[in-house]
Protein backbone atom coordinates (compact mmCIF):
# COMPACT_ATOMS: atom_id res chain seq x y z
CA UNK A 1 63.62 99.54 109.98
CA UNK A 2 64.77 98.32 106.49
CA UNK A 3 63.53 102.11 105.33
CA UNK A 4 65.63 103.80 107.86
CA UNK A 5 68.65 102.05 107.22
CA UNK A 6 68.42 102.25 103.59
CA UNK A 7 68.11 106.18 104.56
CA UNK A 8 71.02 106.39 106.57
CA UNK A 9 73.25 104.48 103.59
CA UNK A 10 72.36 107.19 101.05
CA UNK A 11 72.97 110.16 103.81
CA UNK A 12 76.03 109.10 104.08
CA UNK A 13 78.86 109.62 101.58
CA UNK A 14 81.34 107.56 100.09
CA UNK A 15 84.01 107.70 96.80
CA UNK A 16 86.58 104.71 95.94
CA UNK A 17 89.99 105.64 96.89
CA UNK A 18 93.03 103.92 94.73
CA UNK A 19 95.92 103.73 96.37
CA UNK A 20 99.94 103.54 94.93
CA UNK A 21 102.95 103.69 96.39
CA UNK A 22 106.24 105.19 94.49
CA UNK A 23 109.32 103.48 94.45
CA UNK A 24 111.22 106.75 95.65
CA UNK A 25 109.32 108.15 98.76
CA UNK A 26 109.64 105.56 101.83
CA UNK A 27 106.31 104.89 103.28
CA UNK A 28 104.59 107.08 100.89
CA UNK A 29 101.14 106.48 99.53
CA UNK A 30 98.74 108.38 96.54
CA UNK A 31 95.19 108.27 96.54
CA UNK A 32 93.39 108.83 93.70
CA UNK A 33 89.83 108.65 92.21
CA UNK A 34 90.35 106.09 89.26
CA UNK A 35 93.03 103.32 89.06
CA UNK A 36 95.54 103.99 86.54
CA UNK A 37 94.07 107.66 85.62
CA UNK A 38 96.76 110.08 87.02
CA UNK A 39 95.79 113.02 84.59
CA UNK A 40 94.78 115.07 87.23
CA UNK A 41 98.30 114.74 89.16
CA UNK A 42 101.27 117.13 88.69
CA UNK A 43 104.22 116.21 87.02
CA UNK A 44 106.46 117.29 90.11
CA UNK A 45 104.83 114.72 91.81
CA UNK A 46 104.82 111.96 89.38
CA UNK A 47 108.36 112.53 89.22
CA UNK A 48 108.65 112.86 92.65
CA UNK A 49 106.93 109.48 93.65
CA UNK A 50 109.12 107.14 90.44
CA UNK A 51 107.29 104.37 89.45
CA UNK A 52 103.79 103.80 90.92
CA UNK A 53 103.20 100.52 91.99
CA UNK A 54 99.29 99.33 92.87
CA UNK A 55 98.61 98.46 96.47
CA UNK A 56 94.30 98.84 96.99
CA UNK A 57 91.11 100.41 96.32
CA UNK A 58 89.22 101.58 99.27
CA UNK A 59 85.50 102.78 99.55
CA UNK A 60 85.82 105.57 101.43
CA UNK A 61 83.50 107.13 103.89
CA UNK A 62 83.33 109.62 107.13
CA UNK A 63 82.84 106.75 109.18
CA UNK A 64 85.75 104.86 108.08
CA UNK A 65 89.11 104.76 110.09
CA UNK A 66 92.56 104.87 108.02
CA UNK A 67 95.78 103.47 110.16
CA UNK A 68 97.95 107.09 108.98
CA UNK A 69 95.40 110.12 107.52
CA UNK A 70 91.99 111.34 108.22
CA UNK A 71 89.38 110.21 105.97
CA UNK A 72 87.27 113.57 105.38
CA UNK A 73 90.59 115.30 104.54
CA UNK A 74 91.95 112.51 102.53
CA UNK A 75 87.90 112.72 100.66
CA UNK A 76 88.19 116.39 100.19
CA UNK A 77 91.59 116.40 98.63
CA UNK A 78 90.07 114.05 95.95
CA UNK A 79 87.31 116.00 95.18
CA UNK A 80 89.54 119.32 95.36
CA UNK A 81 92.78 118.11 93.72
CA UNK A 82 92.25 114.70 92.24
CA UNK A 83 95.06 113.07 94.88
CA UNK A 84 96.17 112.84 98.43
CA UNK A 85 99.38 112.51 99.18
CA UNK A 86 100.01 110.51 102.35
CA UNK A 87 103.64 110.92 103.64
CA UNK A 88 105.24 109.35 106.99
CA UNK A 89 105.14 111.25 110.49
CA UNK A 90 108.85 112.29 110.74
CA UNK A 91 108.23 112.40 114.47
CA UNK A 92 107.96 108.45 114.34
CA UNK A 93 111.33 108.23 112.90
CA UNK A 94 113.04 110.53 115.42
CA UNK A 95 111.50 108.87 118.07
CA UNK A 96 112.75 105.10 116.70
CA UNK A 97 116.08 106.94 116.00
CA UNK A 98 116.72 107.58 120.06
CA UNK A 99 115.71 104.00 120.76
CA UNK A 100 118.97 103.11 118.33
CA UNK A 101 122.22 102.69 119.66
CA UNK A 102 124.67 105.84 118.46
CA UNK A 103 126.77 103.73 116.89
CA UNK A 104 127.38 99.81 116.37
CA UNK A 105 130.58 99.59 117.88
CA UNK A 106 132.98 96.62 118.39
CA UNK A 107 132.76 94.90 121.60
CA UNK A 108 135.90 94.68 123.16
CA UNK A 109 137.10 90.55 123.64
C-alpha cells in the first residue's frame, strides 16, 4: 500500500507557485516560480502591476482547486512564460453593477 502511494505522489506533478498582487490592478494576482525573482517578467507588466506586494506560496498540482484560475493552465504558463497573470471576471462586476441602485439619490422628507 505504502509502495503504491509513494507511486502515485511521484506520478503526479507539482511546482511552488508565488503569488503578488500590484498596487494598480484591482483584484489582480502574479504567479511566479521563485519569490522575489521577476527576471523572467516583462517590463510592460511590471509597470503595469506598480508595486508588488507578497501575498503566498502555493504547491501546485493538477489535483489542486484555485478559488479564480485553473491550475494546469496557471502550471503551464509558468513553465512556458515564467508568470500567470490572474485578472478579475469583468462579468462579476457587471453583474454586481445591476444589483446597485442607478444613482444614490436624496429621499424626499
Amino acid at each position: 500500500m505504502l509502495n503504491q502511494l509513494l507511486k502515485l505522489n511521484k506520478s503526479v506533478k507539482t511546482m511552488q507557485a508565488v503569488i503578488y498582487k500590484g498596487n494598480k490592478k484591482l483584484d489582480s494576482y502574479l504567479y511566479i516560480e521563485s519569490k522575489d525573482d521577476f527576471s523572467r517578467l516583462p517590463e510592460v507588466l511590471l509597470s503595469m502591476m506598480g508595486r508588488l506586494d507578497y501575498v503566498m506560496t502555493l504547491e501546485l498540482n493538477k489535483k489542486r482547486k484555485l478559488a479564480q484560475a485553473d491550475v494546469q493552465q496557471v502550471m503551464r504558463a509558468l513553465e512556458q512564460d515564467g508568470f500567470y497573470l490572474q485578472i478579475p471576471d469583468t462579468s462579476e462586476y457587471l453583474a454586481l453593477a445591476r444589483k446597485l441602485p442607478a444613482s444614490n439619490a436624496i429621499p424626499k422628507l
